[in-house]
PDB file of N, CA and C in Angstrom:
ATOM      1  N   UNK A   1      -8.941  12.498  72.211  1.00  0.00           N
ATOM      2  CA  UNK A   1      -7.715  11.949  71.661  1.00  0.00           C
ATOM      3  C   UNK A   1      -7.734  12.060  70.144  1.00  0.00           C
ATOM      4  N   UNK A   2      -6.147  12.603  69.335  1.00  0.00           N
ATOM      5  CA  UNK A   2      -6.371  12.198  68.275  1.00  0.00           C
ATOM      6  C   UNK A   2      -6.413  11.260  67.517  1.00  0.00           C
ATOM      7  N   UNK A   3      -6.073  10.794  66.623  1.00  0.00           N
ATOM      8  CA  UNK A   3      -5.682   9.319  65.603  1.00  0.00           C
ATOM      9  C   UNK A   3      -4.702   8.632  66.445  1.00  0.00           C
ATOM     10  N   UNK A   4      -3.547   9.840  67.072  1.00  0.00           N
ATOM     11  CA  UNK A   4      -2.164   8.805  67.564  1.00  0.00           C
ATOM     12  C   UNK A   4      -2.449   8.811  69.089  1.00  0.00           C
ATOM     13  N   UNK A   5      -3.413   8.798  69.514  1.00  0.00           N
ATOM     14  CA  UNK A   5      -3.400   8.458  70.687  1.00  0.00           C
ATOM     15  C   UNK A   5      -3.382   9.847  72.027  1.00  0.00           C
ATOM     16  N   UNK A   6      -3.254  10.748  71.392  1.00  0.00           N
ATOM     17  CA  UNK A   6      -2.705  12.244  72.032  1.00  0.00           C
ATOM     18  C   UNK A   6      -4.055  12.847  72.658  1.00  0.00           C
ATOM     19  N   UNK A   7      -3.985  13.304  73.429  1.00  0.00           N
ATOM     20  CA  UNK A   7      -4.948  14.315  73.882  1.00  0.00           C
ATOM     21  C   UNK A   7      -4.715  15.379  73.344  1.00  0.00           C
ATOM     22  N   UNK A   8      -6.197  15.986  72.607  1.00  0.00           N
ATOM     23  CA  UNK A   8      -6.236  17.579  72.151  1.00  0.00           C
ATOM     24  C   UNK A   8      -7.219  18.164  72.823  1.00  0.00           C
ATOM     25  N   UNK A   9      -6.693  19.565  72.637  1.00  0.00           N
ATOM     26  CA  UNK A   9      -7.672  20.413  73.457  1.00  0.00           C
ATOM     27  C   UNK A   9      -8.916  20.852  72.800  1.00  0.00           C
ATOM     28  N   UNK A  10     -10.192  20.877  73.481  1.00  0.00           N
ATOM     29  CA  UNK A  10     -11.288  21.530  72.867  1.00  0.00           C
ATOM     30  C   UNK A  10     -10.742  22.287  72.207  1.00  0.00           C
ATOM     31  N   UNK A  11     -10.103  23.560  71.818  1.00  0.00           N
ATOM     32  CA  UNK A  11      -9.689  24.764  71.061  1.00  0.00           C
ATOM     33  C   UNK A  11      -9.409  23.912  70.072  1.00  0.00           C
ATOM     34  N   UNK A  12      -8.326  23.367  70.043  1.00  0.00           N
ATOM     35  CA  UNK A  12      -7.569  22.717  68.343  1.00  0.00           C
ATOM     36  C   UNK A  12      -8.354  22.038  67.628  1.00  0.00           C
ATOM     37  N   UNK A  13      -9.674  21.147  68.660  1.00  0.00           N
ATOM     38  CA  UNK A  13     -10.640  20.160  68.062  1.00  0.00           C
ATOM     39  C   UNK A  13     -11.721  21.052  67.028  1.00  0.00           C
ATOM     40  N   UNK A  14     -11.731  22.408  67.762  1.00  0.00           N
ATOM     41  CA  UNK A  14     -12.935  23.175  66.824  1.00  0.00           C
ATOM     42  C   UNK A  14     -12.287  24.116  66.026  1.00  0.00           C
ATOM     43  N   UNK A  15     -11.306  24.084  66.492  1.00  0.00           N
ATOM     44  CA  UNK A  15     -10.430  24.831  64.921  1.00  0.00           C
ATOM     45  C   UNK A  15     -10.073  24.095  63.677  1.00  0.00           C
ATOM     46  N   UNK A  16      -9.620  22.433  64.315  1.00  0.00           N
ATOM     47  CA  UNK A  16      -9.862  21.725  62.813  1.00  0.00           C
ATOM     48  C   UNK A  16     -11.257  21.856  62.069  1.00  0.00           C
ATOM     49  N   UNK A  17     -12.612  21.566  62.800  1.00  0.00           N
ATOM     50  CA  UNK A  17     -13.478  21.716  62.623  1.00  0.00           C
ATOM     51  C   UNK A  17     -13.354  22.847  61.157  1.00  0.00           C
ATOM     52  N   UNK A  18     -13.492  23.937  61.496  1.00  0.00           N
ATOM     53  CA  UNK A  18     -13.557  25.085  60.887  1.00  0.00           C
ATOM     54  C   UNK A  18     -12.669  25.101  59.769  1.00  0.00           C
ATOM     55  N   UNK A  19     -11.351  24.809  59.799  1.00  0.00           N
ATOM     56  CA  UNK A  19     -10.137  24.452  58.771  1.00  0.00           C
ATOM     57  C   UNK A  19     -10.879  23.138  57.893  1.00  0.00           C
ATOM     58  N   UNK A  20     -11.637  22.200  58.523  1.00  0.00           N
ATOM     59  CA  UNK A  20     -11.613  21.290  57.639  1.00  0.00           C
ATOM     60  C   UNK A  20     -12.849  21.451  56.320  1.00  0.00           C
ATOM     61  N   UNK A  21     -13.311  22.691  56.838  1.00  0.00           N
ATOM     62  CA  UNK A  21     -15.009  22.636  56.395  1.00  0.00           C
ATOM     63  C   UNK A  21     -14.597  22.877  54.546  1.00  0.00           C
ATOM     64  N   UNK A  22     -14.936  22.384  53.905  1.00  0.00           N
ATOM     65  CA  UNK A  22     -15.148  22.597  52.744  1.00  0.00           C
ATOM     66  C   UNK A  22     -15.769  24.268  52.427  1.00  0.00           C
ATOM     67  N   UNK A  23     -14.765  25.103  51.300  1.00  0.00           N
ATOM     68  CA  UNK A  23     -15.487  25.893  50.823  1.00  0.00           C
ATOM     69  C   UNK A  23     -16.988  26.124  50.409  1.00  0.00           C
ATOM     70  N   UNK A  24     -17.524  26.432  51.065  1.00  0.00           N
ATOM     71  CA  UNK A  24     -18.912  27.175  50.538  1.00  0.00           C
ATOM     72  C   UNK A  24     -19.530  28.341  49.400  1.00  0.00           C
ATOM     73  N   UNK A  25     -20.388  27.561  48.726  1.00  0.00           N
ATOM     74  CA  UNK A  25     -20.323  29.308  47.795  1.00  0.00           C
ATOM     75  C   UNK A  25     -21.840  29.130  47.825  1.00  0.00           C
ATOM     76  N   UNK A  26     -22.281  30.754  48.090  1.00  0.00           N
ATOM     77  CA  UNK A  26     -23.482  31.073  48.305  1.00  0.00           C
ATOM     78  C   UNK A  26     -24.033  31.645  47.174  1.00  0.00           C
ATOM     79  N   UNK A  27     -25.598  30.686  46.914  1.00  0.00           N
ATOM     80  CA  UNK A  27     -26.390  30.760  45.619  1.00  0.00           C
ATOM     81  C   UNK A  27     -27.822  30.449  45.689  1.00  0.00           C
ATOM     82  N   UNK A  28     -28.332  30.746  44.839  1.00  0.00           N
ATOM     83  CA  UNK A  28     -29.875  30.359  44.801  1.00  0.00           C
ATOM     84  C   UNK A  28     -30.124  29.663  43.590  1.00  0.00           C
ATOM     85  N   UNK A  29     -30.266  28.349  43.610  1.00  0.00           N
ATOM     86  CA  UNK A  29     -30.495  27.783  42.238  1.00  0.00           C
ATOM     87  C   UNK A  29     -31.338  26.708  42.939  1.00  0.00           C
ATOM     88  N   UNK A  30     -32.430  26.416  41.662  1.00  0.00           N
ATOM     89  CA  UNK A  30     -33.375  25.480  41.525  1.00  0.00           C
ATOM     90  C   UNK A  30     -33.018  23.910  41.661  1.00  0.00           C
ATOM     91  N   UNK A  31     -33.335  23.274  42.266  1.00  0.00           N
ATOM     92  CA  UNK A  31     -32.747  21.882  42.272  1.00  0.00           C
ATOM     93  C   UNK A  31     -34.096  21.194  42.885  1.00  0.00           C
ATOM     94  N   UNK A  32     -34.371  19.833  42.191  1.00  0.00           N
ATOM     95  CA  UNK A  32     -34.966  18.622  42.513  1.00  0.00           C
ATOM     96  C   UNK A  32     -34.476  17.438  43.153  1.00  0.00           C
ATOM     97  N   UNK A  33     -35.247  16.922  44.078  1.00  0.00           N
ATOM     98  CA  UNK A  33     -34.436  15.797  44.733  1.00  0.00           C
ATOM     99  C   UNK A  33     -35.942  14.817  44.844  1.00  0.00           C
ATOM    100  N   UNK A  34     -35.002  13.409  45.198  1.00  0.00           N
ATOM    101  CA  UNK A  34     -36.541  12.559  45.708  1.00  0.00           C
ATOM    102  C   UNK A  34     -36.040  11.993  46.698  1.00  0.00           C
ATOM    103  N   UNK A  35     -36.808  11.027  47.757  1.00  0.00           N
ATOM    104  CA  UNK A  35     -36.197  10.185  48.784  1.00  0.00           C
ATOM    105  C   UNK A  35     -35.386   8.849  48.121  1.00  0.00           C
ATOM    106  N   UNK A  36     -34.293   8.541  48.203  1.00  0.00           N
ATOM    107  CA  UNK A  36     -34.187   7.094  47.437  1.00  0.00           C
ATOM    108  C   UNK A  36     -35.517   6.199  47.949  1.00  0.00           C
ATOM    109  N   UNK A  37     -35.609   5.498  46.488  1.00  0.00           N
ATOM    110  CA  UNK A  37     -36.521   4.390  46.705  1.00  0.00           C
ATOM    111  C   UNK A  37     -38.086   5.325  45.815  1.00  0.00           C
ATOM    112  N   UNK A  38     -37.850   6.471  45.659  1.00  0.00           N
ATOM    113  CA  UNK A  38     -39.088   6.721  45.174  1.00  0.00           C
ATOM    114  C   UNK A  38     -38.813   7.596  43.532  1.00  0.00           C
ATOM    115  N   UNK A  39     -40.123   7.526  42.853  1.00  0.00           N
ATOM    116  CA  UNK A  39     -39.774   7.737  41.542  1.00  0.00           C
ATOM    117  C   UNK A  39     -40.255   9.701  41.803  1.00  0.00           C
ATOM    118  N   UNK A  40     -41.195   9.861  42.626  1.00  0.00           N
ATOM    119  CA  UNK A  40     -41.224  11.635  42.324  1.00  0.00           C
ATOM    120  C   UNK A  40     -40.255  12.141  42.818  1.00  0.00           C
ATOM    121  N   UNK A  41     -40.166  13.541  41.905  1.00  0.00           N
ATOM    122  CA  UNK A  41     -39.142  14.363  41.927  1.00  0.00           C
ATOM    123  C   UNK A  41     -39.842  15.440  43.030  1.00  0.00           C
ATOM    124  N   UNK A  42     -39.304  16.514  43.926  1.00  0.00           N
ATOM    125  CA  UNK A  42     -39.839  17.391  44.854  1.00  0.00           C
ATOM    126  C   UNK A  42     -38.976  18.349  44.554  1.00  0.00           C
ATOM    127  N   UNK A  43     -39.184  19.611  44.832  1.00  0.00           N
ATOM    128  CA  UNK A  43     -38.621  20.642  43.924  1.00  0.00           C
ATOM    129  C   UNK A  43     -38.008  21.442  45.361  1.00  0.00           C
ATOM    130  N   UNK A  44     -37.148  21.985  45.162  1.00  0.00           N
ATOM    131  CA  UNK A  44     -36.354  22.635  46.206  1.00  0.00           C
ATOM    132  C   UNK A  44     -35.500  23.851  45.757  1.00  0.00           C
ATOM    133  N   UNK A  45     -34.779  24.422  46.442  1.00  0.00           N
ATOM    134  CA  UNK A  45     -33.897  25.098  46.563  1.00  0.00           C
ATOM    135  C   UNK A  45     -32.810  25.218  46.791  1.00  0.00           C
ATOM    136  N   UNK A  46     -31.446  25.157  45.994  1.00  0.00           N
ATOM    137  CA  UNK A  46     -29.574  25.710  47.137  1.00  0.00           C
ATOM    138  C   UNK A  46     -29.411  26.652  47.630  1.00  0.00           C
ATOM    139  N   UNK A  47     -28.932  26.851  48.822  1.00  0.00           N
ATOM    140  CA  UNK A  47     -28.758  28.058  49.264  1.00  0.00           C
ATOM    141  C   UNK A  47     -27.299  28.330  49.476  1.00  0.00           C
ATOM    142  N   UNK A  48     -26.596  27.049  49.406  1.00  0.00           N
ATOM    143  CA  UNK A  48     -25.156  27.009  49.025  1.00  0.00           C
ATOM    144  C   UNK A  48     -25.047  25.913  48.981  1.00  0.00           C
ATOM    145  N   UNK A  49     -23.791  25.536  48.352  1.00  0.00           N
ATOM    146  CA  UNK A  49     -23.168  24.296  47.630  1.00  0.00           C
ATOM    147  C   UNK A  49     -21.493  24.184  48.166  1.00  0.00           C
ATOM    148  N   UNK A  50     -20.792  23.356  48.288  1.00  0.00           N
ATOM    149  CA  UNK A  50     -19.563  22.867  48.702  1.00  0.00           C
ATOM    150  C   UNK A  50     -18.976  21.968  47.778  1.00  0.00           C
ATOM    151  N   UNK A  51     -18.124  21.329  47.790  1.00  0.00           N
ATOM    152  CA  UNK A  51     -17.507  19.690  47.574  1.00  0.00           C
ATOM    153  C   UNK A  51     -18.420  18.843  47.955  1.00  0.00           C
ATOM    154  N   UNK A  52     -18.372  19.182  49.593  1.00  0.00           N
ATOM    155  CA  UNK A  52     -19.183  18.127  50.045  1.00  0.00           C
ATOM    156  C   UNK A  52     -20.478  17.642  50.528  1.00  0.00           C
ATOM    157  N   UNK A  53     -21.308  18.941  49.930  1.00  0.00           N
ATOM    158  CA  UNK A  53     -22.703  19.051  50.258  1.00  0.00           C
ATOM    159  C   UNK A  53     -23.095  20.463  50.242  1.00  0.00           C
ATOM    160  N   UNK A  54     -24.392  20.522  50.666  1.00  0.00           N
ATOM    161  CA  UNK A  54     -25.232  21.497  50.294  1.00  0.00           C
ATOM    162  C   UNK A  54     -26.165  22.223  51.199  1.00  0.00           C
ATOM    163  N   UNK A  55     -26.423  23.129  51.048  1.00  0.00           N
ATOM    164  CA  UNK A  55     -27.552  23.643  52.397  1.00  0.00           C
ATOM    165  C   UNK A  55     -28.907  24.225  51.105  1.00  0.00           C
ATOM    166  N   UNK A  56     -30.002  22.807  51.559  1.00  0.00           N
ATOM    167  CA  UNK A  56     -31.229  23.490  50.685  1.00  0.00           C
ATOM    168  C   UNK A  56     -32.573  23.515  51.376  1.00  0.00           C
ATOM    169  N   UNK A  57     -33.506  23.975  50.575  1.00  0.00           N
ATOM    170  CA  UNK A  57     -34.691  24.733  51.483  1.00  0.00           C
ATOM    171  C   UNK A  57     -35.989  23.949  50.169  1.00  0.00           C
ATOM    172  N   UNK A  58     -37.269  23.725  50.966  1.00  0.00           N
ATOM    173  CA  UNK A  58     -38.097  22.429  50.413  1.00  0.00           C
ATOM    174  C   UNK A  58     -39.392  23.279  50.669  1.00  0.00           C
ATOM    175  N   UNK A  59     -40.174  22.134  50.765  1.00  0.00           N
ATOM    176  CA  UNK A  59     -41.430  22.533  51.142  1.00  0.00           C
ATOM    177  C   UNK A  59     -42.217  21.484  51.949  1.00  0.00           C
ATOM    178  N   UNK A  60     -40.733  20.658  51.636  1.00  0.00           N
ATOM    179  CA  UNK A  60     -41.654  19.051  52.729  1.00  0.00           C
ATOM    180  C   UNK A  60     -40.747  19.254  54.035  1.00  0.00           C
ATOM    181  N   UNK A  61     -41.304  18.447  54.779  1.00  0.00           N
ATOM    182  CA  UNK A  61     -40.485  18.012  55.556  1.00  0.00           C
ATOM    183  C   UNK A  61     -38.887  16.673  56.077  1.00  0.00           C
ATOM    184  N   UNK A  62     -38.201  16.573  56.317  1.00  0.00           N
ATOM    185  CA  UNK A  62     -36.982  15.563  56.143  1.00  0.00           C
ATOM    186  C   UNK A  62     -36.443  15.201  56.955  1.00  0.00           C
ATOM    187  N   UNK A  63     -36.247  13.603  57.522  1.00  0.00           N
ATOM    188  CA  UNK A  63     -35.792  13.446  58.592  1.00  0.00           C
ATOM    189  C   UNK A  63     -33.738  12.889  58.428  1.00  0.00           C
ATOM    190  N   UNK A  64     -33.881  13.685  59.843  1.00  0.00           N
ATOM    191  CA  UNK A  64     -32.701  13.415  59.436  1.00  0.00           C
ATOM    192  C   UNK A  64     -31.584  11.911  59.227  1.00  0.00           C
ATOM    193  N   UNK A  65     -30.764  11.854  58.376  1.00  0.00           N
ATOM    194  CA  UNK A  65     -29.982  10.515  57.887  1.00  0.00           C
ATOM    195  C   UNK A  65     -31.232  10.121  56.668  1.00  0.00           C
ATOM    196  N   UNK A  66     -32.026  10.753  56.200  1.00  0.00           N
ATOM    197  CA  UNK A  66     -32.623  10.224  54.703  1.00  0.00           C
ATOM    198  C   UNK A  66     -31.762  10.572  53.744  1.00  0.00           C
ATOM    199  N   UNK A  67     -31.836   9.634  53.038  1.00  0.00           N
ATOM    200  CA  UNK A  67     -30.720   9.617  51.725  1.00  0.00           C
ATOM    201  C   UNK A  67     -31.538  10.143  50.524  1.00  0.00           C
ATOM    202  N   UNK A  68     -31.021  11.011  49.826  1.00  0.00           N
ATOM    203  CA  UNK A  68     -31.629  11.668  49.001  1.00  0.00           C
ATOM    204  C   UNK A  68     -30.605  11.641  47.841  1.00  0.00           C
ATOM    205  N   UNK A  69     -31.973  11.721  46.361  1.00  0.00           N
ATOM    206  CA  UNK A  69     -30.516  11.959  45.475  1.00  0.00           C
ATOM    207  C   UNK A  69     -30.894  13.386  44.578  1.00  0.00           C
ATOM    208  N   UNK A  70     -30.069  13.892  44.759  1.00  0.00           N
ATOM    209  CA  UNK A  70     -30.037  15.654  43.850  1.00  0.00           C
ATOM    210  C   UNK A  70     -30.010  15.687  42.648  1.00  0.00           C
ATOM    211  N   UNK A  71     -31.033  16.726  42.018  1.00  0.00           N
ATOM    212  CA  UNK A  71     -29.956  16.671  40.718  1.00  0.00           C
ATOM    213  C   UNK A  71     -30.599  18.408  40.764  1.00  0.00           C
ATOM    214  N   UNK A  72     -29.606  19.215  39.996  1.00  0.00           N
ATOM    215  CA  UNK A  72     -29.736  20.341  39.316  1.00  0.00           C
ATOM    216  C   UNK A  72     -30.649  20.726  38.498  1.00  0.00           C
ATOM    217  N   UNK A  73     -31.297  19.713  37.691  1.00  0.00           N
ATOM    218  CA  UNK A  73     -31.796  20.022  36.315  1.00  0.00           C
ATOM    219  C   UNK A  73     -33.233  19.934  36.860  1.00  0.00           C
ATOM    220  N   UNK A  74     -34.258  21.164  36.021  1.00  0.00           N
ATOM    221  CA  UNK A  74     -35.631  21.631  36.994  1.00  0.00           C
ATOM    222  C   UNK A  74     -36.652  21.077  36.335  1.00  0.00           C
ATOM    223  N   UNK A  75     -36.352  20.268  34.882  1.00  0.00           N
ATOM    224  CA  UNK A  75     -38.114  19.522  33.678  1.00  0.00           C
ATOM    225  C   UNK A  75     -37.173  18.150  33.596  1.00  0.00           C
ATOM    226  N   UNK A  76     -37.807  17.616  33.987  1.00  0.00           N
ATOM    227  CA  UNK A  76     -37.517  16.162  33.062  1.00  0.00           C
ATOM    228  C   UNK A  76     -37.250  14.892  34.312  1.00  0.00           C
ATOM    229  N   UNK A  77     -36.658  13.826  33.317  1.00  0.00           N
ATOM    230  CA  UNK A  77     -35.704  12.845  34.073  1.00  0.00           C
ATOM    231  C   UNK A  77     -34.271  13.809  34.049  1.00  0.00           C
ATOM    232  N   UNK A  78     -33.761  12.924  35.013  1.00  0.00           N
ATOM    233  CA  UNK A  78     -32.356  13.760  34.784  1.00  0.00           C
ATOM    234  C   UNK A  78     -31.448  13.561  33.620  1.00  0.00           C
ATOM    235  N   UNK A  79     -30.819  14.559  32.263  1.00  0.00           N
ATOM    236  CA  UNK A  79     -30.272  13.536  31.290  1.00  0.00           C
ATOM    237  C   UNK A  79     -28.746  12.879  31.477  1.00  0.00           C
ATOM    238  N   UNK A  80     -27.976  13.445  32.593  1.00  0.00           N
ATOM    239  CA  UNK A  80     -26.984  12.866  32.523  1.00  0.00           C
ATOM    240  C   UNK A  80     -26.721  12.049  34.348  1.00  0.00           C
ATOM    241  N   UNK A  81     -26.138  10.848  34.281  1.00  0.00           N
ATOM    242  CA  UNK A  81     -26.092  10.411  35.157  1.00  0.00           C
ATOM    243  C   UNK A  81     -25.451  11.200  36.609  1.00  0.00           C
ATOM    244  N   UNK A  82     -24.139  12.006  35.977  1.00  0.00           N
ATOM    245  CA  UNK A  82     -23.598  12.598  36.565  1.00  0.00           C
ATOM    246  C   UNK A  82     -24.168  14.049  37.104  1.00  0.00           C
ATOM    247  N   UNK A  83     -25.244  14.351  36.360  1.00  0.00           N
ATOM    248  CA  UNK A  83     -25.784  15.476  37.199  1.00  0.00           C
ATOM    249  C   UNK A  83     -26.850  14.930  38.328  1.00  0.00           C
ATOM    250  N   UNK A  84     -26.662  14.048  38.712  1.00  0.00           N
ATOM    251  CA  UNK A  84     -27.454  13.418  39.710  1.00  0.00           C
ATOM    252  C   UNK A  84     -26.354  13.302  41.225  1.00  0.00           C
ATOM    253  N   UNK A  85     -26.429  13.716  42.242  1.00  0.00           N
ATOM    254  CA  UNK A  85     -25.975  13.309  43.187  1.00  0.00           C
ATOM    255  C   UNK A  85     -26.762  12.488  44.729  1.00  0.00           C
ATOM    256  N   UNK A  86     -26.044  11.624  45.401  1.00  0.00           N
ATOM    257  CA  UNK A  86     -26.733  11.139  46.378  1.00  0.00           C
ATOM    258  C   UNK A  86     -26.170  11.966  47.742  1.00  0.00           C
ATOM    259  N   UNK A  87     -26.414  12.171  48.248  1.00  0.00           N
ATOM    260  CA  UNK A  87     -26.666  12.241  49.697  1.00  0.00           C
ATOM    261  C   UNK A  87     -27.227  12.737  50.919  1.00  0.00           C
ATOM    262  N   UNK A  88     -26.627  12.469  52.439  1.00  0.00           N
ATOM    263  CA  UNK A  88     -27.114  12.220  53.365  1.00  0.00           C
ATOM    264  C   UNK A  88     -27.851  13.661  54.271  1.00  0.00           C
ATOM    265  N   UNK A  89     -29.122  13.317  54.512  1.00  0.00           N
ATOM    266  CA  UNK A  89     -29.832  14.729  55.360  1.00  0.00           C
ATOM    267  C   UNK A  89     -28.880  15.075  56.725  1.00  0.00           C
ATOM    268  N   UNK A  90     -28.142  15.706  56.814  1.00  0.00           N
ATOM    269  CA  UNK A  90     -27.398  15.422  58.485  1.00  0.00           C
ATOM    270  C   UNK A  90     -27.760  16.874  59.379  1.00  0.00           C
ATOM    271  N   UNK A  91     -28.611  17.852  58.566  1.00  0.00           N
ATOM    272  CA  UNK A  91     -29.072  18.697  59.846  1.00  0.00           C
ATOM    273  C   UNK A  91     -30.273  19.571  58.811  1.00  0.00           C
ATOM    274  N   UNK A  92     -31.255  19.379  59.977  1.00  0.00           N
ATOM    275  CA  UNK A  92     -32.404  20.675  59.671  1.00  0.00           C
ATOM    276  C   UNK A  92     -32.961  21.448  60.493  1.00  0.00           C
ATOM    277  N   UNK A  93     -33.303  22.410  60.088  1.00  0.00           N
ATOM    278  CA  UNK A  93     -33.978  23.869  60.594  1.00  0.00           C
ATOM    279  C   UNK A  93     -35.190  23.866  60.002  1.00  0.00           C
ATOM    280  N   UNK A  94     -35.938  24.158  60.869  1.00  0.00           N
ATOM    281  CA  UNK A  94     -37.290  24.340  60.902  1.00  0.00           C
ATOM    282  C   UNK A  94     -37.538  26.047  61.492  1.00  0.00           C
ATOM    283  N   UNK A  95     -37.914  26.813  60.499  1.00  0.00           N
ATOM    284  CA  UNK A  95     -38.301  28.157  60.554  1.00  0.00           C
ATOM    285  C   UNK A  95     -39.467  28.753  60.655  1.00  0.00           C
ATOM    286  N   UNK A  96     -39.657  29.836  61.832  1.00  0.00           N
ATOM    287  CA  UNK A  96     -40.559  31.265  61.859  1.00  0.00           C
ATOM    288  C   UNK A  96     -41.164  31.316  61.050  1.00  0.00           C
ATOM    289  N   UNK A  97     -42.166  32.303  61.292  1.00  0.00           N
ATOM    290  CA  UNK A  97     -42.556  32.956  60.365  1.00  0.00           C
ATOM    291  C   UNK A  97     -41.744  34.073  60.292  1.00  0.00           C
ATOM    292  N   UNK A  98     -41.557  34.934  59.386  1.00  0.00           N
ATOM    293  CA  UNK A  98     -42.090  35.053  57.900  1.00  0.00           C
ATOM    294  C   UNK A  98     -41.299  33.781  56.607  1.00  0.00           C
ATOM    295  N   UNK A  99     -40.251  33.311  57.415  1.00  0.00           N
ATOM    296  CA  UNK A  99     -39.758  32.065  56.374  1.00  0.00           C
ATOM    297  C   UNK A  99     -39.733  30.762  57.065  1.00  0.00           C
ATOM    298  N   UNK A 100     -40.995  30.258  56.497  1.00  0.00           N
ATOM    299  CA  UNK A 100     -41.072  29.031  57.043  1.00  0.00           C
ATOM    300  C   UNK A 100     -41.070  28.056  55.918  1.00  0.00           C
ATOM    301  N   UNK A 101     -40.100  27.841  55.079  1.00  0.00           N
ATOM    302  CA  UNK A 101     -39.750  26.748  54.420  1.00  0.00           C
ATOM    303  C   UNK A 101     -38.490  26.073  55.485  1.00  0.00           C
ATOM    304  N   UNK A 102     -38.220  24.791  55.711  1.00  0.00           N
ATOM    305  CA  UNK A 102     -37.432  23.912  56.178  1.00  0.00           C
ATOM    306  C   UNK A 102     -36.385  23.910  55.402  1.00  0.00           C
ATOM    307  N   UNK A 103     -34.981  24.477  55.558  1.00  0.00           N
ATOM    308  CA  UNK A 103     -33.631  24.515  55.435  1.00  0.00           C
ATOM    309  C   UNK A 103     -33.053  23.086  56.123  1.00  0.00           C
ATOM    310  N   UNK A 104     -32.094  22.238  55.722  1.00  0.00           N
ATOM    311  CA  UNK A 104     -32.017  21.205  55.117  1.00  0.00           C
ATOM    312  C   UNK A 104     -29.804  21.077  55.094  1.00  0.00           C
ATOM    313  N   UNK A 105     -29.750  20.780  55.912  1.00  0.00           N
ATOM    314  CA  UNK A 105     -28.063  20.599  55.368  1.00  0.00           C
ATOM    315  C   UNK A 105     -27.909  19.189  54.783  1.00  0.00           C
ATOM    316  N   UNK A 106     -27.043  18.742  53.740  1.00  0.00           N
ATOM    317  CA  UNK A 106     -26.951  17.543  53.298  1.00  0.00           C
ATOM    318  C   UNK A 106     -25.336  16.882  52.912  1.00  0.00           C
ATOM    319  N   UNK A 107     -25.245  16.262  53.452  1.00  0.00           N
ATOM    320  CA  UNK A 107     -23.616  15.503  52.678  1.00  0.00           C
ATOM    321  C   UNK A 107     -24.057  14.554  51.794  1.00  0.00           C
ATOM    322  N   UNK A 108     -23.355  15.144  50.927  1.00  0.00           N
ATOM    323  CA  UNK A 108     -22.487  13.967  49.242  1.00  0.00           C
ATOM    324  C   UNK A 108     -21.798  12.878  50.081  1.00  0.00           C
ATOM    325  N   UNK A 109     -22.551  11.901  49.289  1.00  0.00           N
ATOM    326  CA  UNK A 109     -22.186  10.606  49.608  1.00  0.00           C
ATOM    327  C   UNK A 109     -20.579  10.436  48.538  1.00  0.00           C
ATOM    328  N   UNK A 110     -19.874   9.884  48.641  1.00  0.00           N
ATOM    329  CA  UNK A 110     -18.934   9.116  47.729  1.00  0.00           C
ATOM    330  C   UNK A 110     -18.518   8.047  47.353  1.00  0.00           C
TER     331      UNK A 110
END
């Protein structure tokens, strides 16, 4: 059912799906994150970025619904508040060899 009460069909349900997804743009940039609640930084990877989150690649492992907060910037504390983002682990991949770093999907909290 939708919002008004209607029955929709599997088809329309996974076509919003797809319509609703936030643009993706595919990149490789350096990014640090920590678990909330902890002061080290762990160094990672984007493999793309959205509005509403991100698909990145680690070296730890992450369970999923850990809240994490991002930031871009690769030495330091972070200097601006706003280059810091929070959010939520909501899917991972665990990889083969020859690439076995753990890929990582994440939603921006708001």
């Amino acid at each position: 059912m939708d919002r008004t009460g209607s029955t929709v069909s599997t088809e329309t349900t996974e076509r919003r799906k797809y319509e609703d997804r936030a643009l993706r743009h595919e990149m490789l940039l350096p990014l640090r994150y920590r678990i909330e609640g902890q002061a080290e930084w762990s160094a990672g990877e984007a493999l793309n970025l959205s509005e509403s989150g991100l698909l990145f690649s680690s070296d730890d492992i992450l369970e999923i619904n850990t809240r994490v907060e991002i930031t871009f910037q690769t030495i330091s504390v972070p200097m601006l508040q706003s280059s810091t983002r929070i959010a939520d682990v909501v899917r991972r991949v665990l990889n083969n060899w020859p690439e076995t770093r753990p890929v990582f999907g994440a939603r921006f909290r708001t």
